[in-house]
PDB file of N, CA and C in Angstrom:
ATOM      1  N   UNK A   1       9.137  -0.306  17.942  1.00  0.00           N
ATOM      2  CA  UNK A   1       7.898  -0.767  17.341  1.00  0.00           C
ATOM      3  C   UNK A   1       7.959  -0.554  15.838  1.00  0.00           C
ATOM      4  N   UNK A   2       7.248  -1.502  14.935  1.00  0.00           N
ATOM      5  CA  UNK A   2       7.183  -1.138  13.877  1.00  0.00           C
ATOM      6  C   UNK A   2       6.730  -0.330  13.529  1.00  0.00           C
ATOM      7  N   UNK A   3       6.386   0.213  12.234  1.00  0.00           N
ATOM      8  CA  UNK A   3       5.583   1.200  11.504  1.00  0.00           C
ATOM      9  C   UNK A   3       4.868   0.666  10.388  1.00  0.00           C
ATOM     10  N   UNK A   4       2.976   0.905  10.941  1.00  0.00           N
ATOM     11  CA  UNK A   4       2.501   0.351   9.275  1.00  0.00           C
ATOM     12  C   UNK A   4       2.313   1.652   8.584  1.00  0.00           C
ATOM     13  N   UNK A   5       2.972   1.283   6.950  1.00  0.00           N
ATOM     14  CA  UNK A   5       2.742   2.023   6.164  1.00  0.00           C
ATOM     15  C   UNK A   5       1.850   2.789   5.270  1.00  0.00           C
ATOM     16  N   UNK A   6       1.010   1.732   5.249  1.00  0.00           N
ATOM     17  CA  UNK A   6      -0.454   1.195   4.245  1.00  0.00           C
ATOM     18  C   UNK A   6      -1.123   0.229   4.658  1.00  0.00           C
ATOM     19  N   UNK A   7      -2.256   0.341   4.420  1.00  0.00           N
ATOM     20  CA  UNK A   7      -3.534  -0.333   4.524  1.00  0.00           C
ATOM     21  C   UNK A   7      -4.048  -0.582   2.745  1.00  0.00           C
ATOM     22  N   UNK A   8      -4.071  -1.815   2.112  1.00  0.00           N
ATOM     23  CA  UNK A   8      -4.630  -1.581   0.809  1.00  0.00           C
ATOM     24  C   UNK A   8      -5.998  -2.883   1.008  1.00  0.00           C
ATOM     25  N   UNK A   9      -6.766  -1.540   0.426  1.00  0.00           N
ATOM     26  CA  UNK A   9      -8.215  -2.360  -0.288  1.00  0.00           C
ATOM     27  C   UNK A   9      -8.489  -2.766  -1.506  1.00  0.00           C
ATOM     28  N   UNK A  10      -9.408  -3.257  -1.503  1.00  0.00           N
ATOM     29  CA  UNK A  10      -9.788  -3.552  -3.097  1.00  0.00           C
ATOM     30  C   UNK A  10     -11.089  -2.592  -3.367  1.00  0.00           C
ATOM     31  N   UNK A  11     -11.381  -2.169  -4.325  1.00  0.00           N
ATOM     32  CA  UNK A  11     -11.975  -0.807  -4.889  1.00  0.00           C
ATOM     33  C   UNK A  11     -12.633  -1.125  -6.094  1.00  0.00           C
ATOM     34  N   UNK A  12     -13.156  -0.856  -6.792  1.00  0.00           N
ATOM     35  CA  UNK A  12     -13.913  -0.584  -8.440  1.00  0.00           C
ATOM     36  C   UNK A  12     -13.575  -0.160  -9.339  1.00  0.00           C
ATOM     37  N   UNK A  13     -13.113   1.198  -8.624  1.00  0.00           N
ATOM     38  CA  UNK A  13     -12.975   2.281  -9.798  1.00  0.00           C
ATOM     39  C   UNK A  13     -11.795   3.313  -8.406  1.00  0.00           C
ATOM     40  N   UNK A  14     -10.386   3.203  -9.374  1.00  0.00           N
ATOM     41  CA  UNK A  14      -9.340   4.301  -8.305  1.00  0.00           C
ATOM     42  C   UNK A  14     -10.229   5.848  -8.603  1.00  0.00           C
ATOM     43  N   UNK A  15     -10.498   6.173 -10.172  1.00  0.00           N
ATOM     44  CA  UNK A  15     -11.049   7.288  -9.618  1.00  0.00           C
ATOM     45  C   UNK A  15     -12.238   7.121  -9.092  1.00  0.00           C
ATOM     46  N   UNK A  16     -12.788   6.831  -8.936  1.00  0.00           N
ATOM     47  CA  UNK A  16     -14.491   7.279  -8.096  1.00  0.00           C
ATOM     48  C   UNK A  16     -13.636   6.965  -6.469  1.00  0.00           C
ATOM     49  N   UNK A  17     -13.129   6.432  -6.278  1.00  0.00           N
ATOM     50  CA  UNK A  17     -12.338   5.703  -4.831  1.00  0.00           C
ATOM     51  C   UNK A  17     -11.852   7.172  -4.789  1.00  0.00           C
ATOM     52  N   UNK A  18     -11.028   7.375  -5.474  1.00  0.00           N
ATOM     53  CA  UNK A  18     -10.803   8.960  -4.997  1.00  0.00           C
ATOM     54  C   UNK A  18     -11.475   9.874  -4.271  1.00  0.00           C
ATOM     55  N   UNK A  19     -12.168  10.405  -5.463  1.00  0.00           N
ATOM     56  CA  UNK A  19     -13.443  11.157  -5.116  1.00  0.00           C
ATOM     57  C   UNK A  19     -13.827  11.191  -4.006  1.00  0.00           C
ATOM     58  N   UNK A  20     -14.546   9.790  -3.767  1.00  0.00           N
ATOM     59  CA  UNK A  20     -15.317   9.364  -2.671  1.00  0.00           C
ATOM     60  C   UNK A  20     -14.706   9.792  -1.293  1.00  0.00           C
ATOM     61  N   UNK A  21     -13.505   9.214  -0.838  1.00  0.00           N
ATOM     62  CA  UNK A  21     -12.215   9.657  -0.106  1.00  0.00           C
ATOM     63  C   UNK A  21     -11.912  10.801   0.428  1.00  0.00           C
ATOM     64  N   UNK A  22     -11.894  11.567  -0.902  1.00  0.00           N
ATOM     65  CA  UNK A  22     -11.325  12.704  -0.342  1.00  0.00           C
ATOM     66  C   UNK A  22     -12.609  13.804  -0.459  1.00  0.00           C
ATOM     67  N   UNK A  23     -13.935  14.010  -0.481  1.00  0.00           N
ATOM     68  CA  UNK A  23     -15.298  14.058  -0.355  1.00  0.00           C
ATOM     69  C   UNK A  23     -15.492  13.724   1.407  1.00  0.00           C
ATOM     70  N   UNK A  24     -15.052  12.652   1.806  1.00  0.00           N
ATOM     71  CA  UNK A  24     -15.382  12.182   3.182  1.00  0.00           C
ATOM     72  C   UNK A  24     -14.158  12.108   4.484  1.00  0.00           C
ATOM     73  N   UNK A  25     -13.130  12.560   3.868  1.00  0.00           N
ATOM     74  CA  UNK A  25     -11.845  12.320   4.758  1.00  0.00           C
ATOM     75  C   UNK A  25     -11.003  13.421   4.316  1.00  0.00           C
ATOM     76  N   UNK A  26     -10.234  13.939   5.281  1.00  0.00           N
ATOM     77  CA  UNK A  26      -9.118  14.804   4.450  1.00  0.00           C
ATOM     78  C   UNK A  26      -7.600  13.770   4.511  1.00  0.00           C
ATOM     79  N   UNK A  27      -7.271  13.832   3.348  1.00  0.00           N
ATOM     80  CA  UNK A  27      -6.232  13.222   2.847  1.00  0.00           C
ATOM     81  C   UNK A  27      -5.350  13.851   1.674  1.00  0.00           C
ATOM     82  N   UNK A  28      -4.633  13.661   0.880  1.00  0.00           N
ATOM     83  CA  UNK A  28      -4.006  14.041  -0.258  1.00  0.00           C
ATOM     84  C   UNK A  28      -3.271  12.448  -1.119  1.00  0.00           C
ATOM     85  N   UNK A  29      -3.685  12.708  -2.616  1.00  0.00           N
ATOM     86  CA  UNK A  29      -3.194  12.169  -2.662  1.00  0.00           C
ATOM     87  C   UNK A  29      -1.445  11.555  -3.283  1.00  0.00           C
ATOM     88  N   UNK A  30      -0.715  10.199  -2.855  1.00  0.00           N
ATOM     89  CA  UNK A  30       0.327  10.829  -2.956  1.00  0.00           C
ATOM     90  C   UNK A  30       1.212  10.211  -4.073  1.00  0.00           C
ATOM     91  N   UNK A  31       0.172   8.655  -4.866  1.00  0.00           N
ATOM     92  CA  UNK A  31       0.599   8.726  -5.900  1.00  0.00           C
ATOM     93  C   UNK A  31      -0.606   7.876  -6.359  1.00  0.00           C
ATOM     94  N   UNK A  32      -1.169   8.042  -7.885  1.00  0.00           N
ATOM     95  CA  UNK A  32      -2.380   7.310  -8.848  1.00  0.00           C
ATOM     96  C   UNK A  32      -1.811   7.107  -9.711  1.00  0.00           C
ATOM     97  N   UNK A  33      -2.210   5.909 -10.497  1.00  0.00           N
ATOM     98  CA  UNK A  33      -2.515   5.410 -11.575  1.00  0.00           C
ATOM     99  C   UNK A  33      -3.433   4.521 -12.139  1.00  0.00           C
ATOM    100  N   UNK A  34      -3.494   4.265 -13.198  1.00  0.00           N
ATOM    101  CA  UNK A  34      -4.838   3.444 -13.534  1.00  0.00           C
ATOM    102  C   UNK A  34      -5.453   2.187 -12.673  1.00  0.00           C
ATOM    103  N   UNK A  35      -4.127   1.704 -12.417  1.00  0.00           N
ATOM    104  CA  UNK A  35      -4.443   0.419 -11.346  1.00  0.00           C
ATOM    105  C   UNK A  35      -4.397   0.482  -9.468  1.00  0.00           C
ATOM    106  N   UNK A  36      -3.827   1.224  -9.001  1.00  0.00           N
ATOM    107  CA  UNK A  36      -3.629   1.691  -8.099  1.00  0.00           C
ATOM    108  C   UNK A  36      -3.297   3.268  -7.888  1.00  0.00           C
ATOM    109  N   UNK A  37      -3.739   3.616  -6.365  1.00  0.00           N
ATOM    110  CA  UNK A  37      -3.780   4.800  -5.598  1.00  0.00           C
ATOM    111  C   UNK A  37      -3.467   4.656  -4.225  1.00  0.00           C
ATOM    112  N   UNK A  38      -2.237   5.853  -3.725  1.00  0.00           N
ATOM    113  CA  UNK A  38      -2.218   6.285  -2.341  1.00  0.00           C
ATOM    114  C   UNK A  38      -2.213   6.978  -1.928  1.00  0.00           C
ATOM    115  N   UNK A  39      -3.515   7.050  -0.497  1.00  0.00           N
ATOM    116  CA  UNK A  39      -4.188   8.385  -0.059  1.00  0.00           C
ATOM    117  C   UNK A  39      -3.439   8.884   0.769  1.00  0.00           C
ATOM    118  N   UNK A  40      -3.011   9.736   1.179  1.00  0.00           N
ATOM    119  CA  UNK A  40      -1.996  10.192   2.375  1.00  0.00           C
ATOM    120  C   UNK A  40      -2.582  10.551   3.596  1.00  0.00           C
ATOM    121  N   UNK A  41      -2.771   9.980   5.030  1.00  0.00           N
ATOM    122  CA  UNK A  41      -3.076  10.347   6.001  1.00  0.00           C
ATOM    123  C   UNK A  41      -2.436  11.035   7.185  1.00  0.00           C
ATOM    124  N   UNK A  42      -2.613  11.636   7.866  1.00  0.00           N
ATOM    125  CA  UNK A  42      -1.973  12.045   9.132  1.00  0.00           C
ATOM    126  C   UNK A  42      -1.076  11.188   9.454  1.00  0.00           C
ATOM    127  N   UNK A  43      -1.710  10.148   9.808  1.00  0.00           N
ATOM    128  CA  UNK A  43      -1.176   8.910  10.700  1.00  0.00           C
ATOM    129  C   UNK A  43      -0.888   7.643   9.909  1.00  0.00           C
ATOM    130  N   UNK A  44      -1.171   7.347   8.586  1.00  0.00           N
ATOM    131  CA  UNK A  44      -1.428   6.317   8.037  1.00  0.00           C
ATOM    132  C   UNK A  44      -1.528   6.692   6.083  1.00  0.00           C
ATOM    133  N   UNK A  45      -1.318   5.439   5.453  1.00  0.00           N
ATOM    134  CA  UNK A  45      -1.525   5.945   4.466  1.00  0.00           C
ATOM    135  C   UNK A  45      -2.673   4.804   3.894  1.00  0.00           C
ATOM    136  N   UNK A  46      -3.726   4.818   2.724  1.00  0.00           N
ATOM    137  CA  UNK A  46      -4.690   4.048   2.236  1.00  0.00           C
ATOM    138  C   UNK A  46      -4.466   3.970   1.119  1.00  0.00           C
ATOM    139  N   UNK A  47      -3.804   2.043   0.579  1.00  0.00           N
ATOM    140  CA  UNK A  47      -3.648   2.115  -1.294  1.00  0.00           C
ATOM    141  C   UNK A  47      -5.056   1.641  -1.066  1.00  0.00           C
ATOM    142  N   UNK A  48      -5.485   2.258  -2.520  1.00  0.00           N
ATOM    143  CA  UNK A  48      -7.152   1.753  -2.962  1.00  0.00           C
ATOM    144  C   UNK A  48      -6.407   0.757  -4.340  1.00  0.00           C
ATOM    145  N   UNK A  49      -6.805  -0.533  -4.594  1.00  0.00           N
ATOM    146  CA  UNK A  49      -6.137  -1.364  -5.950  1.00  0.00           C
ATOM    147  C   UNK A  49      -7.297  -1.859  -6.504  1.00  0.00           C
ATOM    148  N   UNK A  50      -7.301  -2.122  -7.417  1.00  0.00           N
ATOM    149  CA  UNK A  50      -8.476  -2.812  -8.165  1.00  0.00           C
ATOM    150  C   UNK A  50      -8.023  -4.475  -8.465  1.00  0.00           C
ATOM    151  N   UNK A  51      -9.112  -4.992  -8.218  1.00  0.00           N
ATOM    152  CA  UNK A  51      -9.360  -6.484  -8.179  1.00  0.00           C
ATOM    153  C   UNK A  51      -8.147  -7.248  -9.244  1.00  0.00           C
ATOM    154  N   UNK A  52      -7.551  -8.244  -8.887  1.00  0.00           N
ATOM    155  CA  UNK A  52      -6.906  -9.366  -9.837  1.00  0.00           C
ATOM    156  C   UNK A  52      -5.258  -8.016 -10.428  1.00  0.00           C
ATOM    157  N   UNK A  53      -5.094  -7.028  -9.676  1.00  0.00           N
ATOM    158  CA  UNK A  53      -3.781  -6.350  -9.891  1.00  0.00           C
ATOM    159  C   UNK A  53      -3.266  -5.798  -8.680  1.00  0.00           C
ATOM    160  N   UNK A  54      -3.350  -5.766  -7.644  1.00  0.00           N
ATOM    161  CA  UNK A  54      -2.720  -6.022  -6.603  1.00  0.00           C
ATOM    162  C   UNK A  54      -3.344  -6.770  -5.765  1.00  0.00           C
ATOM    163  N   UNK A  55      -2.801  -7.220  -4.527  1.00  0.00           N
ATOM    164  CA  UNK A  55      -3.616  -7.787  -3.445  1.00  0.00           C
ATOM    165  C   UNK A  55      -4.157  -6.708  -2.593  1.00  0.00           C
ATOM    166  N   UNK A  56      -5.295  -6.718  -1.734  1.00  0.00           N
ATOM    167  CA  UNK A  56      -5.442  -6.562  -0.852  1.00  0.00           C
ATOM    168  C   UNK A  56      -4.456  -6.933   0.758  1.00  0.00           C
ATOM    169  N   UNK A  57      -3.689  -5.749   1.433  1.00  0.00           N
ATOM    170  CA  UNK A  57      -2.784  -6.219   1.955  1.00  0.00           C
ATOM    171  C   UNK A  57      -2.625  -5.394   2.919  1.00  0.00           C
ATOM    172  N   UNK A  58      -1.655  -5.440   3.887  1.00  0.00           N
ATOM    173  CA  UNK A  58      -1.095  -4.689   5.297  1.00  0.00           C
ATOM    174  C   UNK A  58       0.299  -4.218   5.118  1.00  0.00           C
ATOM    175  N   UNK A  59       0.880  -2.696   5.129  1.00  0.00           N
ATOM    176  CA  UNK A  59       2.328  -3.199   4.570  1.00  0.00           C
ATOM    177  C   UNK A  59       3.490  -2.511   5.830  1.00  0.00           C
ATOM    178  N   UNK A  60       3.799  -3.101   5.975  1.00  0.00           N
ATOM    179  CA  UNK A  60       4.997  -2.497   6.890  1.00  0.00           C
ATOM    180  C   UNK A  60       6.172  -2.295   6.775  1.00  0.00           C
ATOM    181  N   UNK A  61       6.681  -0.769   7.381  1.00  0.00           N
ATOM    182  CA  UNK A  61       7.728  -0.505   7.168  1.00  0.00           C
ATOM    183  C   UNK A  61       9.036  -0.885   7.245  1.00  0.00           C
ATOM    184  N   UNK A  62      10.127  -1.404   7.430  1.00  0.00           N
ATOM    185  CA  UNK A  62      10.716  -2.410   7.928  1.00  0.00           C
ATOM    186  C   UNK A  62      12.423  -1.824   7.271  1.00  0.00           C
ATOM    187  N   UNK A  63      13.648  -2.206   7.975  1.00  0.00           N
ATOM    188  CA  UNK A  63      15.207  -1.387   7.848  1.00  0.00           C
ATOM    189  C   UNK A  63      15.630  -2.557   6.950  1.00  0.00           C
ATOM    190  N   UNK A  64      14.800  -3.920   7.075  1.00  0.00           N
ATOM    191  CA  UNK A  64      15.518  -4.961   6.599  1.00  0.00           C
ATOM    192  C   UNK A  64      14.606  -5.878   6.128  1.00  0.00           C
ATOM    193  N   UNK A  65      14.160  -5.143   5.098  1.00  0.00           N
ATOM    194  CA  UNK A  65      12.568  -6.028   4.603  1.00  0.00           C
ATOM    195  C   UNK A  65      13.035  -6.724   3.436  1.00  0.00           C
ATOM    196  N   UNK A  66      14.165  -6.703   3.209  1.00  0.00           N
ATOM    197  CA  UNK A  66      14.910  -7.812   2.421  1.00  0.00           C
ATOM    198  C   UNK A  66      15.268  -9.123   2.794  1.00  0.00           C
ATOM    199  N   UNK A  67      15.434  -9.347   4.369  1.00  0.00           N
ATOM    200  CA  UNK A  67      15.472 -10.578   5.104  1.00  0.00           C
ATOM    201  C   UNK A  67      14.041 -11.005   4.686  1.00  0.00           C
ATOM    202  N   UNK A  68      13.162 -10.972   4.327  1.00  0.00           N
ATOM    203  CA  UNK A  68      12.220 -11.799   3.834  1.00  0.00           C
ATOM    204  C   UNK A  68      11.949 -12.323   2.143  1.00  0.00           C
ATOM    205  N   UNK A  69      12.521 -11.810   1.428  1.00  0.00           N
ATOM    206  CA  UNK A  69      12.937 -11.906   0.286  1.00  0.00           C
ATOM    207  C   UNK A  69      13.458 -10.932  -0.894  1.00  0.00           C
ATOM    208  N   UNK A  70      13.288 -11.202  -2.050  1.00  0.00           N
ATOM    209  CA  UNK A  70      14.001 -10.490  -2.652  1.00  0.00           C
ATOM    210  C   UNK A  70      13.037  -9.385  -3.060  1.00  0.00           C
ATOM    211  N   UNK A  71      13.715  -8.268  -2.615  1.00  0.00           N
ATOM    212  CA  UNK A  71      12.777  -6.571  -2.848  1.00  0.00           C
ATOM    213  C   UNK A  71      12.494  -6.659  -4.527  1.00  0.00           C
ATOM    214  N   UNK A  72      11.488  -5.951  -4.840  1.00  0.00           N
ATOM    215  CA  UNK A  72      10.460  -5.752  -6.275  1.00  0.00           C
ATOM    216  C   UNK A  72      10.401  -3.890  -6.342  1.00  0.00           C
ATOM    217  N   UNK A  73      11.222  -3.450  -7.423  1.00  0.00           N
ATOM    218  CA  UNK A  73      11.611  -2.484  -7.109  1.00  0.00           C
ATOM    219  C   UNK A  73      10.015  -1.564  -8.111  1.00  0.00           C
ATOM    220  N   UNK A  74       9.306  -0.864  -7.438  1.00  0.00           N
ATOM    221  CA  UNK A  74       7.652  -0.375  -7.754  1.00  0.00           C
ATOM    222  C   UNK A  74       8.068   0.572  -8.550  1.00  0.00           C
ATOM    223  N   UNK A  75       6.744   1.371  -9.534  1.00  0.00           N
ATOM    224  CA  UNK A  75       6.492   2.041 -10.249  1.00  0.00           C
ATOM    225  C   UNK A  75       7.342   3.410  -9.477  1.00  0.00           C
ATOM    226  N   UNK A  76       6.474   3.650  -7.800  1.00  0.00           N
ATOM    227  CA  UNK A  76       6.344   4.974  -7.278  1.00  0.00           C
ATOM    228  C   UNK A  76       7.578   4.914  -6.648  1.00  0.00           C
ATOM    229  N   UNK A  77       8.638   3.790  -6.759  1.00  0.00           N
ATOM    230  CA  UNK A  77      10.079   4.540  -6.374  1.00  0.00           C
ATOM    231  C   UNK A  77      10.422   3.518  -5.233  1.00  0.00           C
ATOM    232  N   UNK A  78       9.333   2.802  -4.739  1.00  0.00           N
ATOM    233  CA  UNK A  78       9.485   2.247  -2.994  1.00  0.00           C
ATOM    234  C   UNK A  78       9.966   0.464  -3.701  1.00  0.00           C
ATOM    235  N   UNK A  79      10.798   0.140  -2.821  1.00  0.00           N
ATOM    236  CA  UNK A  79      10.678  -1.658  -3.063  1.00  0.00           C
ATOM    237  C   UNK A  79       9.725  -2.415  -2.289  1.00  0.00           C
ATOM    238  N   UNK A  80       9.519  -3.641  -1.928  1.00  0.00           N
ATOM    239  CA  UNK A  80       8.891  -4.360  -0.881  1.00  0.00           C
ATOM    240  C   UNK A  80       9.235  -5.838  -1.358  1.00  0.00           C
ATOM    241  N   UNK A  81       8.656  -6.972  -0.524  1.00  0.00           N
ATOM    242  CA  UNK A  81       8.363  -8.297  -0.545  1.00  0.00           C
ATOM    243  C   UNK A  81       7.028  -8.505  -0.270  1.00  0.00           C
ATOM    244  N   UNK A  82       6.346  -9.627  -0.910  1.00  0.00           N
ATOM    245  CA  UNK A  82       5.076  -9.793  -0.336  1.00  0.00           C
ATOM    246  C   UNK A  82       5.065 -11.414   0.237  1.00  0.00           C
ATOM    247  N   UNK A  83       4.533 -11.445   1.670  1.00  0.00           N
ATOM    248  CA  UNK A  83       4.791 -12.386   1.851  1.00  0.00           C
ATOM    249  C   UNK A  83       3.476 -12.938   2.196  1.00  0.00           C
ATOM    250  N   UNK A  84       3.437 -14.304   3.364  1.00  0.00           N
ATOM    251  CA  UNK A  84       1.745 -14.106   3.875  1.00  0.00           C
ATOM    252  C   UNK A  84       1.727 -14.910   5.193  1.00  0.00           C
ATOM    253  N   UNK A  85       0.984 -14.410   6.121  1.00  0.00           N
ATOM    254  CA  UNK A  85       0.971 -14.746   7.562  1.00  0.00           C
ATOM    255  C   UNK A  85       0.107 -15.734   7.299  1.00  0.00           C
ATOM    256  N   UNK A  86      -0.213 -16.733   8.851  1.00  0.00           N
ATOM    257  CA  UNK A  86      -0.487 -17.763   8.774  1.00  0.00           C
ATOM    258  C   UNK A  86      -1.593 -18.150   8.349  1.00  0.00           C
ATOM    259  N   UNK A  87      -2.656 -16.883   8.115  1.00  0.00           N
ATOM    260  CA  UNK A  87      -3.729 -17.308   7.293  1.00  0.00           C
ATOM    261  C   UNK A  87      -3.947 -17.033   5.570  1.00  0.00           C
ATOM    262  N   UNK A  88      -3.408 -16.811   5.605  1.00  0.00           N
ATOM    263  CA  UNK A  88      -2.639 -16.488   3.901  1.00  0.00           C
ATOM    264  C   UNK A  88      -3.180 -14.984   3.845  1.00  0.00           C
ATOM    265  N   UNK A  89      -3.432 -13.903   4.516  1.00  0.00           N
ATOM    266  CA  UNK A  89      -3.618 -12.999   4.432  1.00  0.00           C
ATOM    267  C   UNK A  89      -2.048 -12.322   3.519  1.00  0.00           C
ATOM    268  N   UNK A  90      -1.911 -11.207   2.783  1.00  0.00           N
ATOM    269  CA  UNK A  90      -0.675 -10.715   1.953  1.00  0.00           C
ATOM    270  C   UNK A  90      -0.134  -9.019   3.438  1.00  0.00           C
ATOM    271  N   UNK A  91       0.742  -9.837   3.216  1.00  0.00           N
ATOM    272  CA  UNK A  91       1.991  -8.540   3.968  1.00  0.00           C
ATOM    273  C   UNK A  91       2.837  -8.539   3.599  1.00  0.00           C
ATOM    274  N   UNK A  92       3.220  -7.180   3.018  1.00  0.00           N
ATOM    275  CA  UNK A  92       4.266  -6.149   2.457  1.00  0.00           C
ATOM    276  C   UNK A  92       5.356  -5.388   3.748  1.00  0.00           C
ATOM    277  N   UNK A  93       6.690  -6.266   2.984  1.00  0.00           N
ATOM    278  CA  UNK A  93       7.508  -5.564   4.070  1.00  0.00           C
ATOM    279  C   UNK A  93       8.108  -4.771   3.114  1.00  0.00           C
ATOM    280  N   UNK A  94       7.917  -3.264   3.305  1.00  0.00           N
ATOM    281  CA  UNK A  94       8.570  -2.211   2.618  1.00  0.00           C
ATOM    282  C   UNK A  94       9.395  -1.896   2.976  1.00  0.00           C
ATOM    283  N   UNK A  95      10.224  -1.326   2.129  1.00  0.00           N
ATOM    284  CA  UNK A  95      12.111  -1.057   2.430  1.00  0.00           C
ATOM    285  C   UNK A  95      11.486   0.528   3.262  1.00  0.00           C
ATOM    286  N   UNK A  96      12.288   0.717   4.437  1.00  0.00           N
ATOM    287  CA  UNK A  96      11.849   1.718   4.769  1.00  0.00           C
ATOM    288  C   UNK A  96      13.207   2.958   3.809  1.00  0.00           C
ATOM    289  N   UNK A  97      12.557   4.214   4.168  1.00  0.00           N
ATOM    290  CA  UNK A  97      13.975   5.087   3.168  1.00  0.00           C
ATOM    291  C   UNK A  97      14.521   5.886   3.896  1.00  0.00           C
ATOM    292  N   UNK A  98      14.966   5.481   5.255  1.00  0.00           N
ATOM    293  CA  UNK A  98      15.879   5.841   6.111  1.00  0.00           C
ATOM    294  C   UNK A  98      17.128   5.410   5.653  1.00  0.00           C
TER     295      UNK A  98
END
């Protein structure tokens, strides 16, 4: 089975999204910056992004997430592709780091 990695929303403000978050959930978080944040869960992790700089998206982990195109190597170290299922929704196949 696969593994999802992230869940990303769209947000206002990463810090007040913070706050708010970790105020109502226990999480940590495991990397911020001005435009994006990821919350660390038990089971799951939550990017919070702000409008018109990332998408809102689903991302999954994947051994060969390069068979979908060419990896975009990120700020926080991870690559991915973004692609989009049949309703144009955005999914991220992340290089897993196995």
């Amino acid at each position: 089975m696969d593994k999802i990695h992230h869940i990303a929303i769209e947000v206002n403000s990463i810090e007040d999204s913070i706050k708010w978050y970790k105020k109502h959930s226990k999480c940590e978080v495991s990397y911020e910056d001005k435009t994006w944040a990821l919350l660390k869960y038990e089971n799951i992790s939550l990017a919070l992004v702000l409008p018109n700089s990332h998408p809102p998206h689903i991302a999954f982990e994947k051994n060969n997430a390069e068979k979908y195109g060419k990896l975009k190597l990120h700020r926080d170290g991870t690559s991915s592709v973004y692609i989009k299922d049949p309703s144009n929704n955005a999914v991220e196949m992340l290089k897993s780091k196995k």
